[in-house]
Each structure stands twice: as structure tokens, then as C-alpha cells.
N, C-alpha and C. Protein backbone atom coordinates (compact mmCIF):
# COMPACT_ATOMS: atom_id res chain seq x y z
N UNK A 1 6.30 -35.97 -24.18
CA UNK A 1 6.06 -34.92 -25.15
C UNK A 1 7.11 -35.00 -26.24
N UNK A 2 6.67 -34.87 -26.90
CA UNK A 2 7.47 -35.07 -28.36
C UNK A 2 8.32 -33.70 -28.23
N UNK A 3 9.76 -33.54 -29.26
CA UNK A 3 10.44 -32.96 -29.05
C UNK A 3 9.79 -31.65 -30.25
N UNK A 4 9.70 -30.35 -30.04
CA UNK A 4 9.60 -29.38 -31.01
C UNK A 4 11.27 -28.87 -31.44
N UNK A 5 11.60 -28.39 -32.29
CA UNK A 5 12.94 -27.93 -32.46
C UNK A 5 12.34 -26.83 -34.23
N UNK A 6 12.85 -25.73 -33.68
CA UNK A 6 12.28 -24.80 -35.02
C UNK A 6 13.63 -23.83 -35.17
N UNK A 7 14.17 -24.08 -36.27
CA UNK A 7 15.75 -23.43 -36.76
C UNK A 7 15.15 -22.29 -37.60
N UNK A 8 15.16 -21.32 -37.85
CA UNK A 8 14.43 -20.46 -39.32
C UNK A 8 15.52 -19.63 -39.15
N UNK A 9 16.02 -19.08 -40.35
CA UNK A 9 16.80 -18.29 -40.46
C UNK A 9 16.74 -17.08 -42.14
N UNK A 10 16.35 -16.15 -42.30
CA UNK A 10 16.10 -15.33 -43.42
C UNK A 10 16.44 -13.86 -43.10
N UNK A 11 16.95 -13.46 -44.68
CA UNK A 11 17.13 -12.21 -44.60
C UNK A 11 15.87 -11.03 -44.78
N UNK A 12 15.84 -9.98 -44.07
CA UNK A 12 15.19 -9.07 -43.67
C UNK A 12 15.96 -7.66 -43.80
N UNK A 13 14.85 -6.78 -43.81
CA UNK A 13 15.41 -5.04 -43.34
C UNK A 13 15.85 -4.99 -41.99
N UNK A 14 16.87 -4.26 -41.50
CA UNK A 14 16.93 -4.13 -40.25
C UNK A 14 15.64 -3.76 -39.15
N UNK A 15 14.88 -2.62 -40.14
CA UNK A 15 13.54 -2.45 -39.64
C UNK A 15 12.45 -3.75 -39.44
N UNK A 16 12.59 -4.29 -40.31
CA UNK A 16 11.69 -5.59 -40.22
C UNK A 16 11.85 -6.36 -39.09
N UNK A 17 13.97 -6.60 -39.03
CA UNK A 17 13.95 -7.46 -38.24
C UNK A 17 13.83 -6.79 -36.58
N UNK A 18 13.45 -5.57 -36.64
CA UNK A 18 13.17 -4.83 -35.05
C UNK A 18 11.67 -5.24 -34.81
N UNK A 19 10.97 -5.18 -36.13
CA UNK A 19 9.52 -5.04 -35.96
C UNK A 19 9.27 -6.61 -35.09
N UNK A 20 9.92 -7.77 -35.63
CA UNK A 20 9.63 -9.09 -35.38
C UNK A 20 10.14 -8.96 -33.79
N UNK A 21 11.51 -8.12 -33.18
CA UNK A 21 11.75 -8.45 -32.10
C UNK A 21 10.73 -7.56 -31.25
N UNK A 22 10.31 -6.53 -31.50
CA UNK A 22 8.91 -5.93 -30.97
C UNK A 22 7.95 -7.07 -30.87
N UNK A 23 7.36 -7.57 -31.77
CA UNK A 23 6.04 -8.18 -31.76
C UNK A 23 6.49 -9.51 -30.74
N UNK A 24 7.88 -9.90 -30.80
CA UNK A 24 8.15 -11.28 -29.83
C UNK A 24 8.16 -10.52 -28.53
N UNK A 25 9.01 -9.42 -28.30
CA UNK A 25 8.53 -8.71 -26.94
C UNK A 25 7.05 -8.38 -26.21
N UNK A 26 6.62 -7.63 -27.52
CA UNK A 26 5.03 -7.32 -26.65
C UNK A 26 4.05 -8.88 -26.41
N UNK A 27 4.53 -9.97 -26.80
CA UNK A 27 4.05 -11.00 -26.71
C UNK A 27 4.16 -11.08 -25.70
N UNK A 28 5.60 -11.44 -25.00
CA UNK A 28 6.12 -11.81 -23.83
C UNK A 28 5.41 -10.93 -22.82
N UNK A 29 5.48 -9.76 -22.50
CA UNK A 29 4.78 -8.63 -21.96
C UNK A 29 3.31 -9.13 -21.57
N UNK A 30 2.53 -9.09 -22.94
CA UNK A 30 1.18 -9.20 -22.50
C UNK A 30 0.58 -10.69 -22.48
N UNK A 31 0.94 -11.00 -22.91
CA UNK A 31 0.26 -12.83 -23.32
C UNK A 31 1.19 -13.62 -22.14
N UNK A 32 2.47 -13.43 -21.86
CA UNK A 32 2.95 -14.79 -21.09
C UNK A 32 3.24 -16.02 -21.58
N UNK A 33 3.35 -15.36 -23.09
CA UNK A 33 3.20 -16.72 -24.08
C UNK A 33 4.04 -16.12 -25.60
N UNK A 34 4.63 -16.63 -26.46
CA UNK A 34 4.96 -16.26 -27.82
C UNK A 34 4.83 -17.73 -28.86
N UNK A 35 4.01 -17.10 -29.88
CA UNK A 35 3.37 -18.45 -30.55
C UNK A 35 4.47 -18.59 -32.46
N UNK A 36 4.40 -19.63 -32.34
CA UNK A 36 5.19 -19.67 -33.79
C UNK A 36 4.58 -20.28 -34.89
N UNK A 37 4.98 -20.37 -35.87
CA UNK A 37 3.73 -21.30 -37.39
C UNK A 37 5.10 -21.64 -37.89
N UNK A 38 4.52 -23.02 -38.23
CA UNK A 38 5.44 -23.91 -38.68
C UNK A 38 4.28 -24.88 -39.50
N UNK A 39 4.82 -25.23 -41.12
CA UNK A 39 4.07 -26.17 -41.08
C UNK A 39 2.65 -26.32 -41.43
N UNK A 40 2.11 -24.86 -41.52
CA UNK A 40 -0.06 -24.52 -41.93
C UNK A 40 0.41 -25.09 -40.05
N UNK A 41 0.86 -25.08 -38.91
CA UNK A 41 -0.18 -25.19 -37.91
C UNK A 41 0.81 -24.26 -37.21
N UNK A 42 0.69 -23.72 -36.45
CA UNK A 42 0.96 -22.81 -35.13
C UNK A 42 1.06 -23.96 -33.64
N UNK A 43 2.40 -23.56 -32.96
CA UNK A 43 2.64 -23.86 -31.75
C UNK A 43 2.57 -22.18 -30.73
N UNK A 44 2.47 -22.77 -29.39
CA UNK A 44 1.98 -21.72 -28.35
C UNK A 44 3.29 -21.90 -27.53
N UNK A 45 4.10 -21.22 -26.78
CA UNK A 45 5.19 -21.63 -25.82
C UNK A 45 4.75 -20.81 -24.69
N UNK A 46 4.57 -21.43 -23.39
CA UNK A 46 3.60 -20.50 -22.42
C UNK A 46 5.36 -20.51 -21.85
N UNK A 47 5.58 -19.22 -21.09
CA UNK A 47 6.81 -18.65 -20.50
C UNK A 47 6.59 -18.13 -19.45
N UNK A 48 7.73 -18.91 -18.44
CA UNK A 48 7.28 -18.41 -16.53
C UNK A 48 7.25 -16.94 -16.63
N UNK A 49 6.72 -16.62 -15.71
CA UNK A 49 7.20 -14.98 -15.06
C UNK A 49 8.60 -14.93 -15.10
N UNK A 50 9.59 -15.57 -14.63
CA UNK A 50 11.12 -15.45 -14.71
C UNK A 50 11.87 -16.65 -15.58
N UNK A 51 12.48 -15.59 -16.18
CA UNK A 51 13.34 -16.59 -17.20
C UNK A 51 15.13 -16.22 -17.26
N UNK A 52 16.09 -17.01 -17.67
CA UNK A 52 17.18 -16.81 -17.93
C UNK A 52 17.51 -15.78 -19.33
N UNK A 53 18.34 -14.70 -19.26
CA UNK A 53 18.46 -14.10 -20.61
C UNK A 53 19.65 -14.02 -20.72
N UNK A 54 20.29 -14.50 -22.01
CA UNK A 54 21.76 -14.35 -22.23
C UNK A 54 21.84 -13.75 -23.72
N UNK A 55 22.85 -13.00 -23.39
CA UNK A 55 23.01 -12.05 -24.68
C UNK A 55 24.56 -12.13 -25.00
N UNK A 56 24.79 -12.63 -26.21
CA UNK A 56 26.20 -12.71 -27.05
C UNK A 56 26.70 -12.01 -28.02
N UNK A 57 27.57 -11.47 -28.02
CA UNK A 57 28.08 -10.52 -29.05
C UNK A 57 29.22 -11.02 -29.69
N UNK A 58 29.69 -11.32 -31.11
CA UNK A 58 30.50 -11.84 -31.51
C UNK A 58 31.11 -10.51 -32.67
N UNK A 59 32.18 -10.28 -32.67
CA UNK A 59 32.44 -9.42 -33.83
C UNK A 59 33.73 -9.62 -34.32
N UNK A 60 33.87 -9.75 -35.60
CA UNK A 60 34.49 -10.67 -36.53
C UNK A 60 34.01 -9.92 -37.95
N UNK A 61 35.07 -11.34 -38.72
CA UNK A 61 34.87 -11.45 -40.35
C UNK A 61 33.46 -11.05 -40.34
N UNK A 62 32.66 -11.62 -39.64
CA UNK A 62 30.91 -11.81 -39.73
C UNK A 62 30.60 -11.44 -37.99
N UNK A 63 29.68 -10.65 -38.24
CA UNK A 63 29.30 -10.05 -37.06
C UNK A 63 27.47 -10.56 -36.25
N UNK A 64 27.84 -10.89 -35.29
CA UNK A 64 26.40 -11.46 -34.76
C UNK A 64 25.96 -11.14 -32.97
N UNK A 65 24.40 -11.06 -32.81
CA UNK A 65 24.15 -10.41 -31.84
C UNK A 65 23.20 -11.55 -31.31
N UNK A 66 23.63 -12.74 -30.35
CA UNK A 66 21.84 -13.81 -29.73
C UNK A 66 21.78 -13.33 -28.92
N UNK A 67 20.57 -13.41 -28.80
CA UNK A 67 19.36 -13.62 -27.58
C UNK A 67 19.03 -15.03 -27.00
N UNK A 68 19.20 -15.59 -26.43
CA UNK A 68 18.62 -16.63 -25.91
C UNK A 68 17.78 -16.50 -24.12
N UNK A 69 16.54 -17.19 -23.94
CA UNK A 69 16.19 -17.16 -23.17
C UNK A 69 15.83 -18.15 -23.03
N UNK A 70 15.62 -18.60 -21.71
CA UNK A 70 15.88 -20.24 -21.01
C UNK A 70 14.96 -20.02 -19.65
N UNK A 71 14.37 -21.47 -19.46
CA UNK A 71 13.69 -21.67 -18.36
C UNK A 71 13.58 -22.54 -17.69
């Protein structure tokens, strides 16, 4: 399988950027799946029932909050 790798990074409202982590949540929730567009085509990422979640907090000059989840 060929490798996918998708970096995106843009500024948003804080509201906006809740709305996007809603819509990636209720994905996860109901589908078992969260899909991305890249490109005019859309990829699908199907996600086990259990996954790794790590959450980082950095606070500084510049302040930042990841999410990463792993399987």
C-alpha cells in the first residue's frame, strides 16, 4: 500500500476550529471511520474499536494543544 501522509495546517475561529473537532468526533462515534479530501478525491481511514490517545500540552512563547491517535 502506498504511503498516504496529509499535513494541512490553517487558520480558523476558535468556533470553527471546535466545529471540525465535533464533526471528526461524531465521525469516530458513528461511522468507525473519519474521511479526508485531498486533491478533488477523498480518502476513508476505517479505525479499530480501540485506539491509543495522546494528548500534549506545550505552553510557551507559542502555545499548542495535539491530539494524536494511534493504532
Amino acid at each position: 500500500m502506498d504511503l498516504f501522509e496529509m499535513d494541512e495546517t490553517r487558520t480558523m475561529t476558535r468556533e470553527d476550529a471546535a466545529a471540525k473537532l465535533r464533526a471528526l468526533a461524531d465521525s469516530l462515534a458513528k461511522h468507525n471511520s473519519v474521511e479526508f479530501a485531498r486533491d478533488g478525491g477523498r480518502i476513508t481511514v476505517a479505525v479499530p474499536d480501540e485506539v491509543n490517545l495522546k494528548v500534549e500540552v506545550e505552553l510557551g512563547e507559542s502555545n499548542e494543544v495535539e491530539i494524536e491517535l494511534t493504532w
